[in-house]
Structures are given as structure tokens and as C-alpha cells.
N, C-alpha and C. Protein backbone atom coordinates (compact mmCIF):
# COMPACT_ATOMS: atom_id res chain seq x y z
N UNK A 1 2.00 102.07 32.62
CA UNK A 1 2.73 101.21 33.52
C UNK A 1 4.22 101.52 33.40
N UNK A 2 4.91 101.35 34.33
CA UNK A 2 6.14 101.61 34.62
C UNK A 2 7.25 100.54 33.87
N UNK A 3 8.33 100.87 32.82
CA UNK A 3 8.71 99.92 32.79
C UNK A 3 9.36 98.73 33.11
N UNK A 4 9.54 97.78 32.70
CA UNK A 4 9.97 96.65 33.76
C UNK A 4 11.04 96.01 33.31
N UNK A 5 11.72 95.05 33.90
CA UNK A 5 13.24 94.38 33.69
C UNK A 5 12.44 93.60 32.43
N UNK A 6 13.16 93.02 31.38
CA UNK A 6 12.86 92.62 30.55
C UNK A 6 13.23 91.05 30.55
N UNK A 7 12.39 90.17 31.08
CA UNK A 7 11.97 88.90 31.13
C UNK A 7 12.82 88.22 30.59
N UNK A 8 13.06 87.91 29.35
CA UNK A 8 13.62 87.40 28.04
C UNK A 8 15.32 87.60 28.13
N UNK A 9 15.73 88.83 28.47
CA UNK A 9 16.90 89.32 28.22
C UNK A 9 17.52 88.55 29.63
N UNK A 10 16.91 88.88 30.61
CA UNK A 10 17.24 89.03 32.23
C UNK A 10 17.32 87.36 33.34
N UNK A 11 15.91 86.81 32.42
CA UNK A 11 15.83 85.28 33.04
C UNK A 11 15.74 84.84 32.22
N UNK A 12 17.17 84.00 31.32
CA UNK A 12 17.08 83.02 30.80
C UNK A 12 17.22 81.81 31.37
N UNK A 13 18.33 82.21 32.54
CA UNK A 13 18.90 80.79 33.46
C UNK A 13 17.32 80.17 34.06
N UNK A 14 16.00 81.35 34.38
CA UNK A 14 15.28 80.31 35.33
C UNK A 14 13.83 80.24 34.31
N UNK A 15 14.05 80.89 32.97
CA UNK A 15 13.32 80.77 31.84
C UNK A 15 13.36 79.10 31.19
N UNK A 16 14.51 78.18 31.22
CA UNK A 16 15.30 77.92 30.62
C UNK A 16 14.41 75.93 31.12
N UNK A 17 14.01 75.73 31.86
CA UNK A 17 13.10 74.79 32.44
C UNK A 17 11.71 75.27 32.00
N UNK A 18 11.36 75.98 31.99
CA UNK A 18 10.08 76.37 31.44
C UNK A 18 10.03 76.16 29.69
N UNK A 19 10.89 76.06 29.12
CA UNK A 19 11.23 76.21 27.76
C UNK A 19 10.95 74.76 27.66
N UNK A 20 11.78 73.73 28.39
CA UNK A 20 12.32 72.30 28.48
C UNK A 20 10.96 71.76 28.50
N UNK A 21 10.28 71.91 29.69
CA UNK A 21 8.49 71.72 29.90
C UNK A 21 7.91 71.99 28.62
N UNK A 22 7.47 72.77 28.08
CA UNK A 22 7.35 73.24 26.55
C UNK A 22 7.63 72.22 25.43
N UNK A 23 8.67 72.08 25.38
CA UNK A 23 9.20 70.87 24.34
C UNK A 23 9.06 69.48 25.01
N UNK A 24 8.78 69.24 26.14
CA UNK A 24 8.15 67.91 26.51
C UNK A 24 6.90 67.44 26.04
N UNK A 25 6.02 69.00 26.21
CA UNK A 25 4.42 69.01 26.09
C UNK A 25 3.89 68.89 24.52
N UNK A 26 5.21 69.06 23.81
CA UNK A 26 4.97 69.32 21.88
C UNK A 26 5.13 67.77 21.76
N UNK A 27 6.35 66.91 22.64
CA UNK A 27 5.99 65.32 22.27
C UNK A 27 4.75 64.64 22.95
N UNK A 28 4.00 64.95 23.85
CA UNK A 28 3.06 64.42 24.54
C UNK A 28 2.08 63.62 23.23
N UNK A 29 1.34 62.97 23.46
CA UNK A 29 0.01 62.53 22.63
C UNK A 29 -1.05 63.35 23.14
N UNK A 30 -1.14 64.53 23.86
CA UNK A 30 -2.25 65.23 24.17
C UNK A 30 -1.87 66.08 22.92
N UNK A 31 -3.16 66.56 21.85
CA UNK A 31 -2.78 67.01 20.75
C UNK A 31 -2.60 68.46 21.28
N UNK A 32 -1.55 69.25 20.09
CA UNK A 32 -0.89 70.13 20.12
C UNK A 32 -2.50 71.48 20.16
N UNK A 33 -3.62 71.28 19.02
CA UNK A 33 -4.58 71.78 19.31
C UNK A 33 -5.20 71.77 20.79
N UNK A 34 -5.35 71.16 21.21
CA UNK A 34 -5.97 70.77 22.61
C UNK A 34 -5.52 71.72 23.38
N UNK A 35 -3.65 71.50 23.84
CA UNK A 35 -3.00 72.43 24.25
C UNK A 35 -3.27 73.69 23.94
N UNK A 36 -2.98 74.27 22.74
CA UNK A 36 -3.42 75.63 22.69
C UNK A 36 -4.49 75.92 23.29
N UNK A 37 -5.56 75.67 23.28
CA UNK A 37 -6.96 75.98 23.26
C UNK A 37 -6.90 76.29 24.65
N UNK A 38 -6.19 75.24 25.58
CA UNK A 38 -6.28 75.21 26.92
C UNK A 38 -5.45 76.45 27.24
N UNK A 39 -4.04 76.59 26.90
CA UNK A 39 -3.24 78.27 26.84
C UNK A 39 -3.91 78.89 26.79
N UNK A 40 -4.90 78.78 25.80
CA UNK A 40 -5.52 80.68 25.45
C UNK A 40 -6.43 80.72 26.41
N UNK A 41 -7.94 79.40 26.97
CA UNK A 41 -8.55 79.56 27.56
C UNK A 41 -7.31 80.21 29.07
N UNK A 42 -6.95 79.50 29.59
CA UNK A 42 -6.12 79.80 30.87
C UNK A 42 -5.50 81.42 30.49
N UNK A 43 -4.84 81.87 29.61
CA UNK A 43 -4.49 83.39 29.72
C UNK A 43 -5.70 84.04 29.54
N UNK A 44 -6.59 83.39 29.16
CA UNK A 44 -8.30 84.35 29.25
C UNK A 44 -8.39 84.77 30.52
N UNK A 45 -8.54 83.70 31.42
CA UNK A 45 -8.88 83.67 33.52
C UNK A 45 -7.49 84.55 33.43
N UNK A 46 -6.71 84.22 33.52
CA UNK A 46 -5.22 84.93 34.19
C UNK A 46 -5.38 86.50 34.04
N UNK A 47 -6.04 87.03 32.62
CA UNK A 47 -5.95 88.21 32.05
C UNK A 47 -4.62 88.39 31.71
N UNK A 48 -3.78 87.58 31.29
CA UNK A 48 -2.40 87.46 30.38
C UNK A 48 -2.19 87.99 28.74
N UNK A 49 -2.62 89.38 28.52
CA UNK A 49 -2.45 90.01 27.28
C UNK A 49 -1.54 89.73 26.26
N UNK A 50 -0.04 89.13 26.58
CA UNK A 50 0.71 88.82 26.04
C UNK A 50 0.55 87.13 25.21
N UNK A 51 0.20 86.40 26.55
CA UNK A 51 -0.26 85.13 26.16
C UNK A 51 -1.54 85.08 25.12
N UNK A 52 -2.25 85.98 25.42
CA UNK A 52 -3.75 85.45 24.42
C UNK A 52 -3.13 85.87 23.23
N UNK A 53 -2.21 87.20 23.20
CA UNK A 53 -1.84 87.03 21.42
C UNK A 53 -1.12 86.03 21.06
N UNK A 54 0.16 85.47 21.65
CA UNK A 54 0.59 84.40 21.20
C UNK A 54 0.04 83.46 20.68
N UNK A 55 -0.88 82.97 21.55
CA UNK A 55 -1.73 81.63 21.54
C UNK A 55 -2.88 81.77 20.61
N UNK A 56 -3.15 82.95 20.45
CA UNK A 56 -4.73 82.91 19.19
C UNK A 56 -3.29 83.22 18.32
N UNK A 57 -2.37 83.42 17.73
CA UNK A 57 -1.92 83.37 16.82
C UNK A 57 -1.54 81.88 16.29
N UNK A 58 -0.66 81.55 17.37
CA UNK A 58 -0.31 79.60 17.32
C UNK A 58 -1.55 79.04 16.39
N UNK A 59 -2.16 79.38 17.70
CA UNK A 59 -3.50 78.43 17.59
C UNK A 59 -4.28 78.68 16.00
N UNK A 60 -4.45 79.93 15.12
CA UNK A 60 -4.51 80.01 14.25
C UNK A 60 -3.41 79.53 13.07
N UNK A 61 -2.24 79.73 13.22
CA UNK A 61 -1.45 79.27 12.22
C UNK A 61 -1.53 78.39 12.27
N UNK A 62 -1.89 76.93 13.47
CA UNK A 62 -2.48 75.45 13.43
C UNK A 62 -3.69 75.53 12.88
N UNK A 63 -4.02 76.23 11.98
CA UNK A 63 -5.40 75.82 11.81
C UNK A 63 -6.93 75.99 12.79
N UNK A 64 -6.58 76.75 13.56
CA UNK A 64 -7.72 76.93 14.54
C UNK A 64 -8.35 78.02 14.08
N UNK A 65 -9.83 77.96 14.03
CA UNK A 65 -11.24 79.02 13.39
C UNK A 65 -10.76 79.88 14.36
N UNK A 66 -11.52 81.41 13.64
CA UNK A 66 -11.78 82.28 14.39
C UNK A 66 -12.78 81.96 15.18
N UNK A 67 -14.08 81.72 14.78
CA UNK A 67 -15.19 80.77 15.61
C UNK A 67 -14.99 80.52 16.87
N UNK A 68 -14.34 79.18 17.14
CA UNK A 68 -13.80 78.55 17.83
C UNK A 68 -12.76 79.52 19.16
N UNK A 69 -11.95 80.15 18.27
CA UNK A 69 -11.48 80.95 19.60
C UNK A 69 -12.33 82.02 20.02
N UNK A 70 -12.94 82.58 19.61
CA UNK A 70 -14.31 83.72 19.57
C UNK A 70 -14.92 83.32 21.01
N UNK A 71 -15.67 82.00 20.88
CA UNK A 71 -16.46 81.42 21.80
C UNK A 71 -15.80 80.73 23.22
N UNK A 72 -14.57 80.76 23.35
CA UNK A 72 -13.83 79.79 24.17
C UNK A 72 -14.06 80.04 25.31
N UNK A 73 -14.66 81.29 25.41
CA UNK A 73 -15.04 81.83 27.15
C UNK A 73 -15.93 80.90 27.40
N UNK A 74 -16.67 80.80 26.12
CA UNK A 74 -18.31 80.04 26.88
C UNK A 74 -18.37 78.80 26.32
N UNK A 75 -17.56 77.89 25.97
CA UNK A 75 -17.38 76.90 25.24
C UNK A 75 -18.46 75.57 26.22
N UNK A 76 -19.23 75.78 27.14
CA UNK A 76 -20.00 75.08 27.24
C UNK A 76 -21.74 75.04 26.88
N UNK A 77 -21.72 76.54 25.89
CA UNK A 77 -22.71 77.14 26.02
C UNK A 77 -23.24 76.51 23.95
N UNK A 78 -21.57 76.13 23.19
CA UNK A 78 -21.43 76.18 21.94
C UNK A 78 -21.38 74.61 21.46
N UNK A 79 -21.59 74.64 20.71
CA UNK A 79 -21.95 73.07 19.69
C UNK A 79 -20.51 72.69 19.20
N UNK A 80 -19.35 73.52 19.11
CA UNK A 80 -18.12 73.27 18.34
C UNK A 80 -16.75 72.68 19.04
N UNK A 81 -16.94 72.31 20.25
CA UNK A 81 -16.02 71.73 20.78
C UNK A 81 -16.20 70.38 20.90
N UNK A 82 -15.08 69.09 20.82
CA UNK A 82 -15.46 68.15 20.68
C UNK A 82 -15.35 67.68 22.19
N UNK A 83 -16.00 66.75 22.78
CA UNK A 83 -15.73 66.16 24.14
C UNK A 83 -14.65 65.73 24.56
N UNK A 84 -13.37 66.00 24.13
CA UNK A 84 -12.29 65.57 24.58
C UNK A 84 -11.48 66.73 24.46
N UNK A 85 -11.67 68.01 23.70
CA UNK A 85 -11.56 69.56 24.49
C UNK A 85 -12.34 69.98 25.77
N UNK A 86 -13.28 69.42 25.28
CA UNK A 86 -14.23 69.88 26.65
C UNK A 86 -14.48 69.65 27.89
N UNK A 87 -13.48 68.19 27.75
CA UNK A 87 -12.64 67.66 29.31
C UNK A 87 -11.49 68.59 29.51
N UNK A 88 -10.83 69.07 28.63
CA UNK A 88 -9.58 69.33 28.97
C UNK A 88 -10.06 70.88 29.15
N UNK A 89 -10.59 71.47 28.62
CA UNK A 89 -11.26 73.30 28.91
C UNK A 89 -11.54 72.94 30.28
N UNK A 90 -12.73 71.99 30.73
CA UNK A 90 -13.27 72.08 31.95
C UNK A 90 -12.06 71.40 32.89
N UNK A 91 -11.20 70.77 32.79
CA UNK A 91 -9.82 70.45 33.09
C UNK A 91 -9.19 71.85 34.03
N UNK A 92 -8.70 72.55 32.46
CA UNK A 92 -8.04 73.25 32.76
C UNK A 92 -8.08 74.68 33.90
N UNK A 93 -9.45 74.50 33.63
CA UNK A 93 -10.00 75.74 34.03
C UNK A 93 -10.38 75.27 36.25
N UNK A 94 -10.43 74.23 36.11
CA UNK A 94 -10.59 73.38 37.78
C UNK A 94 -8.91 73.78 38.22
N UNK A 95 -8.04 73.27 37.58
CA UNK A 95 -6.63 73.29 37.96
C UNK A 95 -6.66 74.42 38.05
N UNK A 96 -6.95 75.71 37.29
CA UNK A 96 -6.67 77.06 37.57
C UNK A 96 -7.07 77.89 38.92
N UNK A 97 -8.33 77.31 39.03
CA UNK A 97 -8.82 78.24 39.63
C UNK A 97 -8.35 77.28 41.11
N UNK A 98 -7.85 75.98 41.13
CA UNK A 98 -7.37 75.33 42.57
C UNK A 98 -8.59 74.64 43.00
N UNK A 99 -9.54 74.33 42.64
CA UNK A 99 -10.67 73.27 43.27
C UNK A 99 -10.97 72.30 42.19
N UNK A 100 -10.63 71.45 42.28
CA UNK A 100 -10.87 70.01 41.04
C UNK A 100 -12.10 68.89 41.90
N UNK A 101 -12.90 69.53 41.40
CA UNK A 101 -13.97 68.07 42.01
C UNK A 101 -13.89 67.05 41.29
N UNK A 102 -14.50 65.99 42.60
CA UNK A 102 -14.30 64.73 41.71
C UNK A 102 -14.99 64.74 40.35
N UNK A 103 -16.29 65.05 39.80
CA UNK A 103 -16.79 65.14 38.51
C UNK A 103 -16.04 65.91 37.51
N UNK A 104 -15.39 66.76 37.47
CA UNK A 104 -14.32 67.19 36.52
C UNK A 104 -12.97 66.34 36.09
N UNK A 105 -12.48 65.83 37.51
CA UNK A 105 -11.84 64.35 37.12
C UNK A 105 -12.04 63.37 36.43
N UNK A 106 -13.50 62.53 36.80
CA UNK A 106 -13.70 61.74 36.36
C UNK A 106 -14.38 61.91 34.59
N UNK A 107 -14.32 63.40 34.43
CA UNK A 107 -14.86 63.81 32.78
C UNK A 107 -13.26 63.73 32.17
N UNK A 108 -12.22 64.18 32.59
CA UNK A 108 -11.46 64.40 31.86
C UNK A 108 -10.60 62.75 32.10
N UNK A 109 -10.90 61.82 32.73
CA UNK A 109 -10.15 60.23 32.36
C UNK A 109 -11.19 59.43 32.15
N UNK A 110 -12.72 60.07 31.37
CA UNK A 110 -13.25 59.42 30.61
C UNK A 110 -12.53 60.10 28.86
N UNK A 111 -12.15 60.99 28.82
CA UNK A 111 -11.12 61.18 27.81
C UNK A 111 -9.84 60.91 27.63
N UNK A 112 -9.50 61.09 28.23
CA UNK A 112 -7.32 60.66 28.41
C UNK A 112 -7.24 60.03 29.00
N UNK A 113 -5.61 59.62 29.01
CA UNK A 113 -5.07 58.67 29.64
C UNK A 113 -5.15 59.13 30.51
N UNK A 114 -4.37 57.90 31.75
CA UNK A 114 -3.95 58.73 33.39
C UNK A 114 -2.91 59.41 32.82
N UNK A 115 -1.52 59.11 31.79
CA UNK A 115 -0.13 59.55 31.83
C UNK A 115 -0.66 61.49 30.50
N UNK A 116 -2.02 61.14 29.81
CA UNK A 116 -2.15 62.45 29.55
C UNK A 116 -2.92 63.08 30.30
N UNK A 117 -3.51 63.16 31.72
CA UNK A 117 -4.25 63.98 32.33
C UNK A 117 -2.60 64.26 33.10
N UNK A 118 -1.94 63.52 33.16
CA UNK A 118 -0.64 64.03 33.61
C UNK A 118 -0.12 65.24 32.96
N UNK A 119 0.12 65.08 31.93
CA UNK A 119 0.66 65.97 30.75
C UNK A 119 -0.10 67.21 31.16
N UNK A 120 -1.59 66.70 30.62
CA UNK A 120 -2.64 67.69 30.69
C UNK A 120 -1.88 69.12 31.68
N UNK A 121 -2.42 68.27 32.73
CA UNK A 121 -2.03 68.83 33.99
C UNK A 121 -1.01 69.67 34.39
N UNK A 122 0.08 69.11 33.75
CA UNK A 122 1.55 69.99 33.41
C UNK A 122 1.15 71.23 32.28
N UNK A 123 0.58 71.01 31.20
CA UNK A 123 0.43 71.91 30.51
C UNK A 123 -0.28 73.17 31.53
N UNK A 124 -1.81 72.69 31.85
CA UNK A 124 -2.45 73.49 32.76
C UNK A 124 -1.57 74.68 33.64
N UNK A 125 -0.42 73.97 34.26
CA UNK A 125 0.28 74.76 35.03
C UNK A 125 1.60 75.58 34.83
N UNK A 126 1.67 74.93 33.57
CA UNK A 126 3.23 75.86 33.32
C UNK A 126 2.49 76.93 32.07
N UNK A 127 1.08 77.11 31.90
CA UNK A 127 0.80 78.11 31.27
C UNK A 127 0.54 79.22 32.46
N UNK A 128 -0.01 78.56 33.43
CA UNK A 128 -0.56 79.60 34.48
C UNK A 128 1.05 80.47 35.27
N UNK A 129 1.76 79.21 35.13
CA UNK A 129 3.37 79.92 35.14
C UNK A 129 3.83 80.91 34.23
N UNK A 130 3.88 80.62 33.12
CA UNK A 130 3.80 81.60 31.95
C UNK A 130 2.90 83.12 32.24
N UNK A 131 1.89 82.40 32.50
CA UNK A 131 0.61 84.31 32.92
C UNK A 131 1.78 84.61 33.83
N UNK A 132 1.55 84.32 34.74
CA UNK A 132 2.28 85.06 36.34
C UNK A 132 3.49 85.18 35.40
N UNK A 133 4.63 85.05 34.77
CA UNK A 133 5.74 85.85 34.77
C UNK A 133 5.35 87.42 33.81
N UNK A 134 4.57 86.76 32.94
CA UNK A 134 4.49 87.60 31.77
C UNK A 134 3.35 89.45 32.57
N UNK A 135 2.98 88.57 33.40
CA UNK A 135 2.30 89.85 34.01
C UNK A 135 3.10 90.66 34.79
N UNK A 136 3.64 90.27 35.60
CA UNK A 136 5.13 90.76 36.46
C UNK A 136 5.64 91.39 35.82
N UNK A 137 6.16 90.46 34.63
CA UNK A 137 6.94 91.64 33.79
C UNK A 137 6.65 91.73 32.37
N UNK A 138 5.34 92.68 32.10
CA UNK A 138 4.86 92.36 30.83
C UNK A 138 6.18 92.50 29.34
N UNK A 139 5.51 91.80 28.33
CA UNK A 139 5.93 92.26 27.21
C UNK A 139 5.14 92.69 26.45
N UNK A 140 4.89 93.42 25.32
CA UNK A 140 4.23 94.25 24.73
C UNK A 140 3.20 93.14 23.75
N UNK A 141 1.91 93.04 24.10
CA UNK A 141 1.05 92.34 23.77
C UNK A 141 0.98 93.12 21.62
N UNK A 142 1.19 91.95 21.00
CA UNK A 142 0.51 92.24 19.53
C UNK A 142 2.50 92.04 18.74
N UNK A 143 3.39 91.98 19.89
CA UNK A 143 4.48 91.42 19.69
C UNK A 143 4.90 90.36 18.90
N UNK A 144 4.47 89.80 19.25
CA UNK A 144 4.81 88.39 18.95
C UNK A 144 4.67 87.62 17.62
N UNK A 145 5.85 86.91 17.37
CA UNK A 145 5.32 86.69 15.97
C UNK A 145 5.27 84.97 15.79
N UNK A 146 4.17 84.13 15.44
CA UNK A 146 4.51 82.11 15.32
C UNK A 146 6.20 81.97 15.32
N UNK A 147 6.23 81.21 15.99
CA UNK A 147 7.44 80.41 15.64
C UNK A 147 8.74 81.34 16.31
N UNK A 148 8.50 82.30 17.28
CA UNK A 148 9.28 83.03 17.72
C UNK A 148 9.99 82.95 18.94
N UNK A 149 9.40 81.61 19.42
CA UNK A 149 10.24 80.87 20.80
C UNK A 149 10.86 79.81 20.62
N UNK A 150 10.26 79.00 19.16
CA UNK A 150 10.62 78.19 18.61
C UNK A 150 10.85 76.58 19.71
């Protein structure tokens, strides 16, 4: 691939709200695990190389199994997710792809609040924001190191 303007260096001014979103979503009561899980699942669909290392790294330095991220493609198929990931996987994955039926709704606010399917929801989309820049203009996937956006 050809190289590309470098993301980081180039858009900080419109990086810089996306960051802000980020540190909103770390105070939310939707747990910080949850979130990840939903990142990595969503850069799985996106095919976001950069994101899945980040996020299986996060998500491991929180304490997340290899197991657990192993299976996340098929996480309805596995015994190890608890039902209130498994609103928010099947959540996340409706918001992604743009068709939310009512039964995916009504699974994920038999788990959360209305103000965290809000959150949720925000998370959902400013990761799928995240894929789309990072693909545009990749950065070198295996980069990345915890705690490096801070």
C-alpha cells in the first residue's frame, strides 16, 4: 500500500473530539470491559487491523482471557459471555451494520439503562469512526503499545 498522510501527526485539530468522546466513555457506568469487547468485536466487522491490536491488547492488560477474545466472532455460539455483554455484542454489532430491530433493542434495555444504551451507542459509533479513519489512513498494525493514547 501506498503511503499515507499520517493521521496522528496531521489531524489533531479534528482527532481532538474523538479523544474527548473517549474520555467521556472511560466515566460512563457501562464497564470499561464491556467497551472493549465491543471495540474489538466492531474492528473485527470493520476489518480495522490497527484497532484489533490495540483493543486485544487493552482488553488484555484489563484482564481479558485469551479465550474470550479467541471466540468473540462467535460469541453466541460460546458459554463465556455474560448476558449483559451479550446485549451489548448483539448491540453493537445491529448499530454497525445500520439495521437495529426491535428485538435487539429490547435485549440490550433488558440490560442497561436508557442513559447507558446511550453511551453504549456512542461507544458503538465512535469506534466504527475510529475503523474508518484508521483504514484511510492506516497505521502500522502490532504498533501500539497500552496506555499510548492515554
Amino acid at each position: 500500500m501506498e503511503k499515507r498522510l499520517n493521521l496522528h501527526a496531521k489531524g489533531g485539530s479534528a482527532l481532538k473530539p474523538l479523544y474527548g468522546i473517549t474520555g467521556y466513555l472511560k466515566k460512563s457506568t457501562v464497564e470499561d470491559s464491556i467497551l472493549e469487547l465491543v471495540f474489538f468485536r466492531v474492528s473485527q466487522i470493520n476489518n480495522c487491523a490497527y484497532c484489533l491490536d490495540m483493543h486485544s491488547k487493552d482488553a488484555r492488560a484489563a484482564g481479558e482471557t485469551e479465550q474470550r477474545l479467541y471466540g468473540i466472532s462467535a460469541w453466541r455460539e460460546t458459554p463465556y459471555y455474560t448476558e449483559r455483554e451479550r446485549a451489548a455484542l448483539g448491540w453493537a454489532e445491529a448499530v454497525t451494520a445500520c439495521n437495529v430491530p426491535d428485538s435487539i433493542y429490547q435485549e440490550v434495555l433488558s440490560q442497561f439503562s436508557e442513559e447507558e444504551t446511550i453511551d453504549l451507542t456512542l461507544a458503538v459509533t465512535t469506534i466504527n469512526t475510529w475503523n474508518r479513519m484508521n483504514l484511510a489512513f492506516p497505521n502500522e498494525p502490532g504498533t501500539y503499545k497500552v496506555g499510548m493514547f492515554g
